[in-house]
Structures are given as C-alpha cells and as structure tokens.
C-alpha atoms as a PDB file:
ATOM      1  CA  UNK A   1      51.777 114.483 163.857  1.00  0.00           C
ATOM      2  CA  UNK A   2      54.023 114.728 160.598  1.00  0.00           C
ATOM      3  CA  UNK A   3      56.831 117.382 160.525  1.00  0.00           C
ATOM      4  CA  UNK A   4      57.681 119.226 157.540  1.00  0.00           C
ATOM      5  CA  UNK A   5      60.991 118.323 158.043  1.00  0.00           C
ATOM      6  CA  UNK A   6      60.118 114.677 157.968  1.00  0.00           C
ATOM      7  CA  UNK A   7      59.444 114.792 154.274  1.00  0.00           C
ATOM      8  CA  UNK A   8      61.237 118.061 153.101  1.00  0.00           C
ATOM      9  CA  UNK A   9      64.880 116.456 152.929  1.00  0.00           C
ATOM     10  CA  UNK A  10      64.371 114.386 150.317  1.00  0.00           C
ATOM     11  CA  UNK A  11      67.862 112.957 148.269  1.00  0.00           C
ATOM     12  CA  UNK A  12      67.679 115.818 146.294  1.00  0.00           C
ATOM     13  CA  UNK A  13      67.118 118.238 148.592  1.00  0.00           C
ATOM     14  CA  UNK A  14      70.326 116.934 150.751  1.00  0.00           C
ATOM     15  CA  UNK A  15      72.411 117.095 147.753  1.00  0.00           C
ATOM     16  CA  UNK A  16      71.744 120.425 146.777  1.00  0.00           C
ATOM     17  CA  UNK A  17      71.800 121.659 150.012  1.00  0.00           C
ATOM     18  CA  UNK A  18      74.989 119.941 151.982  1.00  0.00           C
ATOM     19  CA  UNK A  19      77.448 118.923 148.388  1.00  0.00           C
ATOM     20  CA  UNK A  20      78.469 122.539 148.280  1.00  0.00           C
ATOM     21  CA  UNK A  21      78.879 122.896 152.040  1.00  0.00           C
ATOM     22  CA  UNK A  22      81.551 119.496 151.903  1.00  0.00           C
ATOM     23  CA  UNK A  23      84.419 121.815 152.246  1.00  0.00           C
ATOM     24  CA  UNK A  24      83.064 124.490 154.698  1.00  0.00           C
ATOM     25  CA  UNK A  25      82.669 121.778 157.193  1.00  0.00           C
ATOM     26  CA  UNK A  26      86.019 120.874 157.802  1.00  0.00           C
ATOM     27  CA  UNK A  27      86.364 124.843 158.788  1.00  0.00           C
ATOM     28  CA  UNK A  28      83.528 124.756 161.069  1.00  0.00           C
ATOM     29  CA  UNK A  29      84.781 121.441 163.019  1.00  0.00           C
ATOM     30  CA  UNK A  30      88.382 122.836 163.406  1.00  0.00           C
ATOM     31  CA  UNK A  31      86.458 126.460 165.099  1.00  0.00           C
ATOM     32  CA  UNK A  32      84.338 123.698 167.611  1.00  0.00           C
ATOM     33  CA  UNK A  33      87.285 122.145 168.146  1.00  0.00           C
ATOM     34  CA  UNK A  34      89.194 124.765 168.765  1.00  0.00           C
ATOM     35  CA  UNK A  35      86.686 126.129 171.345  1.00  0.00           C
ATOM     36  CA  UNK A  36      85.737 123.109 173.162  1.00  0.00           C
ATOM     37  CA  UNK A  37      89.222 121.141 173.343  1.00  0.00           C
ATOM     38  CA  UNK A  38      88.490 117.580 173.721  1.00  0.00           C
ATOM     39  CA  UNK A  39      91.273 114.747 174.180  1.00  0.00           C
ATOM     40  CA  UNK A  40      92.203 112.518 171.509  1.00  0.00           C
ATOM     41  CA  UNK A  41      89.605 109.812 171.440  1.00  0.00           C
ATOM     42  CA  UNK A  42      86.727 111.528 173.040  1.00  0.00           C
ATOM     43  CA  UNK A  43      83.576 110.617 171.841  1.00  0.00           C
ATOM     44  CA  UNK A  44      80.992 113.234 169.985  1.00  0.00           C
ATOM     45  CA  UNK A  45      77.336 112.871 168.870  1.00  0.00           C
ATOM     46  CA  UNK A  46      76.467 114.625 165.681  1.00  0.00           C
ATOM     47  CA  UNK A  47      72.828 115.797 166.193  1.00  0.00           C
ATOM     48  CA  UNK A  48      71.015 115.627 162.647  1.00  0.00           C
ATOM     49  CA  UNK A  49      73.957 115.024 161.131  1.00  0.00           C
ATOM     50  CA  UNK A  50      72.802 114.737 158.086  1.00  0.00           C
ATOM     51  CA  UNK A  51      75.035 113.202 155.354  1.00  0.00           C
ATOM     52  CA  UNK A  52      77.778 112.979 157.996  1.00  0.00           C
ATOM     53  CA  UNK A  53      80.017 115.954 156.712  1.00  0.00           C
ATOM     54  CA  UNK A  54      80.792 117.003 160.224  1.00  0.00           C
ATOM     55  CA  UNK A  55      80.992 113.885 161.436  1.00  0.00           C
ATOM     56  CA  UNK A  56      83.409 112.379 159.041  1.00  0.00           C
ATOM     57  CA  UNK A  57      86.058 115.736 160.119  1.00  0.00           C
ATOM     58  CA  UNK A  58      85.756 115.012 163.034  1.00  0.00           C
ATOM     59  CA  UNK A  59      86.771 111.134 162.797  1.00  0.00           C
ATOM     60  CA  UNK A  60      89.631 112.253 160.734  1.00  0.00           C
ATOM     61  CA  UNK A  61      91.100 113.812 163.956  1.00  0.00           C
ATOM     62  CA  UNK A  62      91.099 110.819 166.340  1.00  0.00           C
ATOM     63  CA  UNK A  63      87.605 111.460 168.039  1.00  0.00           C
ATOM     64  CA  UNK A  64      84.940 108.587 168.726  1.00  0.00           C
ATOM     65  CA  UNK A  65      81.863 109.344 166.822  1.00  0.00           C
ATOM     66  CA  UNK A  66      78.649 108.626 166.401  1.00  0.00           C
ATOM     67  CA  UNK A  67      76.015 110.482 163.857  1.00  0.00           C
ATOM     68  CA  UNK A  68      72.256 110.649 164.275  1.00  0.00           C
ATOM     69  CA  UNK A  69      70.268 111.526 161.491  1.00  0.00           C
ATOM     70  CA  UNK A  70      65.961 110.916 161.305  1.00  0.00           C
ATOM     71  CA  UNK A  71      66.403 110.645 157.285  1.00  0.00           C
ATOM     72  CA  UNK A  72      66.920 107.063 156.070  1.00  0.00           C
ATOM     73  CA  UNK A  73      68.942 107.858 152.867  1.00  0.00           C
ATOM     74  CA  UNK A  74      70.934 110.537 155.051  1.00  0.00           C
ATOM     75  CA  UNK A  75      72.391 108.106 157.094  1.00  0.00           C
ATOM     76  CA  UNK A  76      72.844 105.756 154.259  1.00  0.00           C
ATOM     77  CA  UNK A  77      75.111 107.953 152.607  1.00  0.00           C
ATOM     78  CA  UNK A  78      76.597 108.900 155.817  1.00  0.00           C
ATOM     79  CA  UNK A  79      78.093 105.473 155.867  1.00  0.00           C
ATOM     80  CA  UNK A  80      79.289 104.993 152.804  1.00  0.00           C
ATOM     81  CA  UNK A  81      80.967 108.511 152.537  1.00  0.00           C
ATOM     82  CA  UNK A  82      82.795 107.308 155.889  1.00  0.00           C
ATOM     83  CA  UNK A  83      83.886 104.017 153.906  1.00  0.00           C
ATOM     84  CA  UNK A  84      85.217 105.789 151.193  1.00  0.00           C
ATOM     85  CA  UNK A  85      86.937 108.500 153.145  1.00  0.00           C
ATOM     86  CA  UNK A  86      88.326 105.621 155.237  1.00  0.00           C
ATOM     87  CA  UNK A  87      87.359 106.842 158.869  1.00  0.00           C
ATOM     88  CA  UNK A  88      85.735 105.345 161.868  1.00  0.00           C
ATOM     89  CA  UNK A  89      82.302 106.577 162.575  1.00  0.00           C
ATOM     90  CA  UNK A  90      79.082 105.214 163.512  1.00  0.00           C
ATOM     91  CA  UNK A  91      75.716 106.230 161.833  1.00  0.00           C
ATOM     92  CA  UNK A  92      72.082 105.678 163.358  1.00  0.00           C
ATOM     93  CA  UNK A  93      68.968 106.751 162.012  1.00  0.00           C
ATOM     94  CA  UNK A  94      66.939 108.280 165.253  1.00  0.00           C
ATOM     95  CA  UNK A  95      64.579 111.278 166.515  1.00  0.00           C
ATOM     96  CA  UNK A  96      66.575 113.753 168.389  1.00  0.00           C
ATOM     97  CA  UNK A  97      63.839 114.254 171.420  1.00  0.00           C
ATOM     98  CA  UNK A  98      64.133 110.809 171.937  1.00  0.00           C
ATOM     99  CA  UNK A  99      68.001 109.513 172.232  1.00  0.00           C
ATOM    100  CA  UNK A 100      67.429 106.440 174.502  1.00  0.00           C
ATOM    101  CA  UNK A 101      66.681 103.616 172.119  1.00  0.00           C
ATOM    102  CA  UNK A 102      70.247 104.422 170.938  1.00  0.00           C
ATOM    103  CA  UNK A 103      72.641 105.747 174.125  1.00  0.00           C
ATOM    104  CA  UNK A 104      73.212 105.211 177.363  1.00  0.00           C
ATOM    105  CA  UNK A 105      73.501 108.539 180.062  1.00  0.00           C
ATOM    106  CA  UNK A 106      76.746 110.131 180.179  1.00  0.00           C
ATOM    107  CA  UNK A 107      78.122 108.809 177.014  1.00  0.00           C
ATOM    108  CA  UNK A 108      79.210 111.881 175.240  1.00  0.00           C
ATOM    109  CA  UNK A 109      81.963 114.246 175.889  1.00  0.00           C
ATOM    110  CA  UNK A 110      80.507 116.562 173.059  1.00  0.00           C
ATOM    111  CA  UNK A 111      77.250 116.689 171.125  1.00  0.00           C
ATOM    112  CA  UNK A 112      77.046 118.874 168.058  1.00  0.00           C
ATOM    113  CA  UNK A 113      74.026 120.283 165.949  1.00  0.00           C
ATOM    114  CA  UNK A 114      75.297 121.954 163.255  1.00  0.00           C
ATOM    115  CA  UNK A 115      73.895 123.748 159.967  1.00  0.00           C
ATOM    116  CA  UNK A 116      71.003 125.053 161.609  1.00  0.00           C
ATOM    117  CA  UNK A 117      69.321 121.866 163.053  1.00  0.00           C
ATOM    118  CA  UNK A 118      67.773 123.014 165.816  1.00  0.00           C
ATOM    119  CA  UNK A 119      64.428 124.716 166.143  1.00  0.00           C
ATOM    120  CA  UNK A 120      62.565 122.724 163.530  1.00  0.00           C
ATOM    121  CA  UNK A 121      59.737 121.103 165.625  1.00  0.00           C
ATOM    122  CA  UNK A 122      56.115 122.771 165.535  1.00  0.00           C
ATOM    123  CA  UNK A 123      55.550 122.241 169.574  1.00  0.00           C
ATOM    124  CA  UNK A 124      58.025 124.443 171.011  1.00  0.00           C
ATOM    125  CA  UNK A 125      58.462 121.946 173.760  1.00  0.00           C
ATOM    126  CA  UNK A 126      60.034 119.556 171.544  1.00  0.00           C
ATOM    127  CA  UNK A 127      62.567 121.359 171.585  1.00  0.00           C
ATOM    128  CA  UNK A 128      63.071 121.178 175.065  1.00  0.00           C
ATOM    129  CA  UNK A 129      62.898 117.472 175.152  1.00  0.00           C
ATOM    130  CA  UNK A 130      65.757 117.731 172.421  1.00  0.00           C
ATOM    131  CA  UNK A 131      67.863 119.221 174.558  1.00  0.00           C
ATOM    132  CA  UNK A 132      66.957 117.012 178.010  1.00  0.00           C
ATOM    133  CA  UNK A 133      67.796 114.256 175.456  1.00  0.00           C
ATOM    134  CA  UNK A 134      71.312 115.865 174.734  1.00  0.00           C
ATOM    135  CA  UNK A 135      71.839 116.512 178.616  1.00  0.00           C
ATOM    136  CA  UNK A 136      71.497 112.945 179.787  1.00  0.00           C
ATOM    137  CA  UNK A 137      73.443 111.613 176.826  1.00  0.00           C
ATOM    138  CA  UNK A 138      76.395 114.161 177.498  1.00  0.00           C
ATOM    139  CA  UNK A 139      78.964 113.332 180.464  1.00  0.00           C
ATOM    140  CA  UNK A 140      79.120 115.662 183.370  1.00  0.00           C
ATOM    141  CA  UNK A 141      81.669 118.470 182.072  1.00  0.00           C
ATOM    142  CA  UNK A 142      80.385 117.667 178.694  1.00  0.00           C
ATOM    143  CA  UNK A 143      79.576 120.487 175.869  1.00  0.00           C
ATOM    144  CA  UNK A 144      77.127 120.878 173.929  1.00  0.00           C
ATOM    145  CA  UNK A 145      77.490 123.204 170.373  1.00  0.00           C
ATOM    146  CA  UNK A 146      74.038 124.815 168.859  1.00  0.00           C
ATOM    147  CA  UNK A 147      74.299 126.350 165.766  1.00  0.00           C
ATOM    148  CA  UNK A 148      71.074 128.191 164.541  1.00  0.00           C
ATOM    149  CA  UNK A 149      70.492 130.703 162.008  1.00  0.00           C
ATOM    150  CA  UNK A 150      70.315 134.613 163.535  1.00  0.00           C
ATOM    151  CA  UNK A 151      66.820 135.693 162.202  1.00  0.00           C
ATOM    152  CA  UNK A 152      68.266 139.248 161.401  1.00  0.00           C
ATOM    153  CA  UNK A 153      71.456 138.134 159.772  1.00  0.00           C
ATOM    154  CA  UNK A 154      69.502 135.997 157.782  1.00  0.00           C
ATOM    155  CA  UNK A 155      66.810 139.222 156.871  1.00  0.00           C
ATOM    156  CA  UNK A 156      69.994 141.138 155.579  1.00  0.00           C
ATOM    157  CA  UNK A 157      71.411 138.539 153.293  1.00  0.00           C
ATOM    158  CA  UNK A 158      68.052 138.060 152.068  1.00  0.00           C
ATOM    159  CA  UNK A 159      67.521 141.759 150.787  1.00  0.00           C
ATOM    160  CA  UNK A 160      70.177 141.384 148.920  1.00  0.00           C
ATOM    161  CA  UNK A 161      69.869 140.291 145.572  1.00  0.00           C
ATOM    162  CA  UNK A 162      72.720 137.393 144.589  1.00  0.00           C
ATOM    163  CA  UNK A 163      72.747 135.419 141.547  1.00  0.00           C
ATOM    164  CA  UNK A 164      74.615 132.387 142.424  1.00  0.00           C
ATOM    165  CA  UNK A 165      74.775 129.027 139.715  1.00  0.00           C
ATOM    166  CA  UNK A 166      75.807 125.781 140.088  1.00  0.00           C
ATOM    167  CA  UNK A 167      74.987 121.996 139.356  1.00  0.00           C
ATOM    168  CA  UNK A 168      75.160 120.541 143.163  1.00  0.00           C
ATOM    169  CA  UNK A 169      74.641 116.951 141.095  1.00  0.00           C
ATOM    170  CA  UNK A 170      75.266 115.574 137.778  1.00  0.00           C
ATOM    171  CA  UNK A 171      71.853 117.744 135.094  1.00  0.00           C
ATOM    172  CA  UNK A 172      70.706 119.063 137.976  1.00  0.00           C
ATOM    173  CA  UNK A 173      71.188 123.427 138.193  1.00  0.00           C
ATOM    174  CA  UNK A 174      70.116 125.735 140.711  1.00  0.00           C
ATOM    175  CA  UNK A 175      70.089 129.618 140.539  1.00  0.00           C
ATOM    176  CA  UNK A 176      69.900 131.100 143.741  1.00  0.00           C
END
C-alpha cells in the first residue's frame, strides 16, 4: 500500500519546505542537546532526516551520526551537503518501521525525529512498529526526541491570515 508521503516530497517540495528552515535547525539541535546531554562522540540516528539539516549540526559538534531518510534524492543531497560542509555523517535511504536491514540493537545513544516526522502512516500501528524499531536500535539509557506538530497550535496559526514571500530556489516563489 502506497503512502502519500512516499510520493509527496518530491525535490521541489523538500526545497521549499526545509531551505528556509537551514538556519532554525542549528537552534533546535543545540535545545536537544541541551536536554539530553550526550558525551562527545556518541552516536545519534536522525529519523527521516530528510536533507540532513539536523544531522549535519549535529556532526559539527563531535557526535557519531547516521541519517535515515525513505526519499532517494533526500539522502542524496544529504550527502553532498555533508561534503561541502565538511562533516562526518552517514546517510541511508530506509523505512523507519523497519530499521534492521541497516542497524544492529543497541546502537544508538540518541535517535531524533524532527520537523514533524512522526505520525504520517495510514495504519496507526505503523506507528508503533516505528517506535519498536527506534527501541531496539537505541542503547539501554538511550533517548529518544519526537517532535510532532500540536493540532491546536497549529489551528491558531492557521486562522490567522500571514502573507509571507520568498523564492526557496532559484524562479521558483511561494506566497504563503
């Protein structure tokens, strides 16, 4: 059974949503950081990481990590924004609910699913098997960071009416 999702995050669709959220990330990975303090050199899994925003921030301060991402060209770029930003970290294109083709139990001292990654699948318990996945793949002790939309936050912003312009890539504009 397809998954919107497996379609929906097409290259444009990743550029105009995570280009103009570059900068926020390196705000969000110093707040998990400064929550869940990890030793220099643990080792983090970036859950649908996307482009590899989060992941890249936190290579650049000395952790061991590894992004997953189920969109090819996601992962793709992933790599080749880690070349050019000159940091260590690993990119693999996998399904979250099923983490075992790619890591061992207990590997992870942290796994991450940030920017509203979670929730996604049709069958509720897919979810579930998401986060058994992220359970066996984290060390005992280990943490695990969710971050989700709040339905009613989301309702308020919405009423709202913003007007917000800008051209996420080269001729392409969008108006929110």
């Amino acid at each position: 059974m397809k998954e919107w999702w497996q379609k929906f995050f097409s290259p444009l669709v990743g550029e105009v949503m995570f280009c103009p959220r570059a900068a926020q990330a390196k705000v969000e990975v110093e707040q998990v950081l400064k929550n869940v303090r990890l030793p220099k050199g643990s080792r983090v899994l970036d859950l649908a990481c996307g482009t590899g925003r989060h992941s890249i921030q936190f290579a650049r301060r000395g952790l061991t990590v590894t992004g997953l991402d189920f969109t090819l060209n996601f992962v793709k770029t992933a790599k080749l924004d880690a070349r050019k930003e000159k940091v260590i970290a690993t990119f693999v294109r996998g399904d979250m609910k099923n983490l075992k083709p790619h890591f061992n139990a207990n590997e992870f001292d942290l796994v991450v699913s940030l920017f509203n990654s979670f929730g996604y699948f049709k069958v509720r318990s897919n979810d579930l098997k998401m986060l058994k996945e992220t359970y066996r793949v984290l060390k005992p002790g280990g943490r695990l960071v969710i971050n989700t939309l709040n339905g009613e936050g989301v309702k308020s912003v919405m009423n709202r009416p913003i007007s917000n312009g800008r051209e996420p890539i080269k001729n392409v504009f969008l108006i929110d």
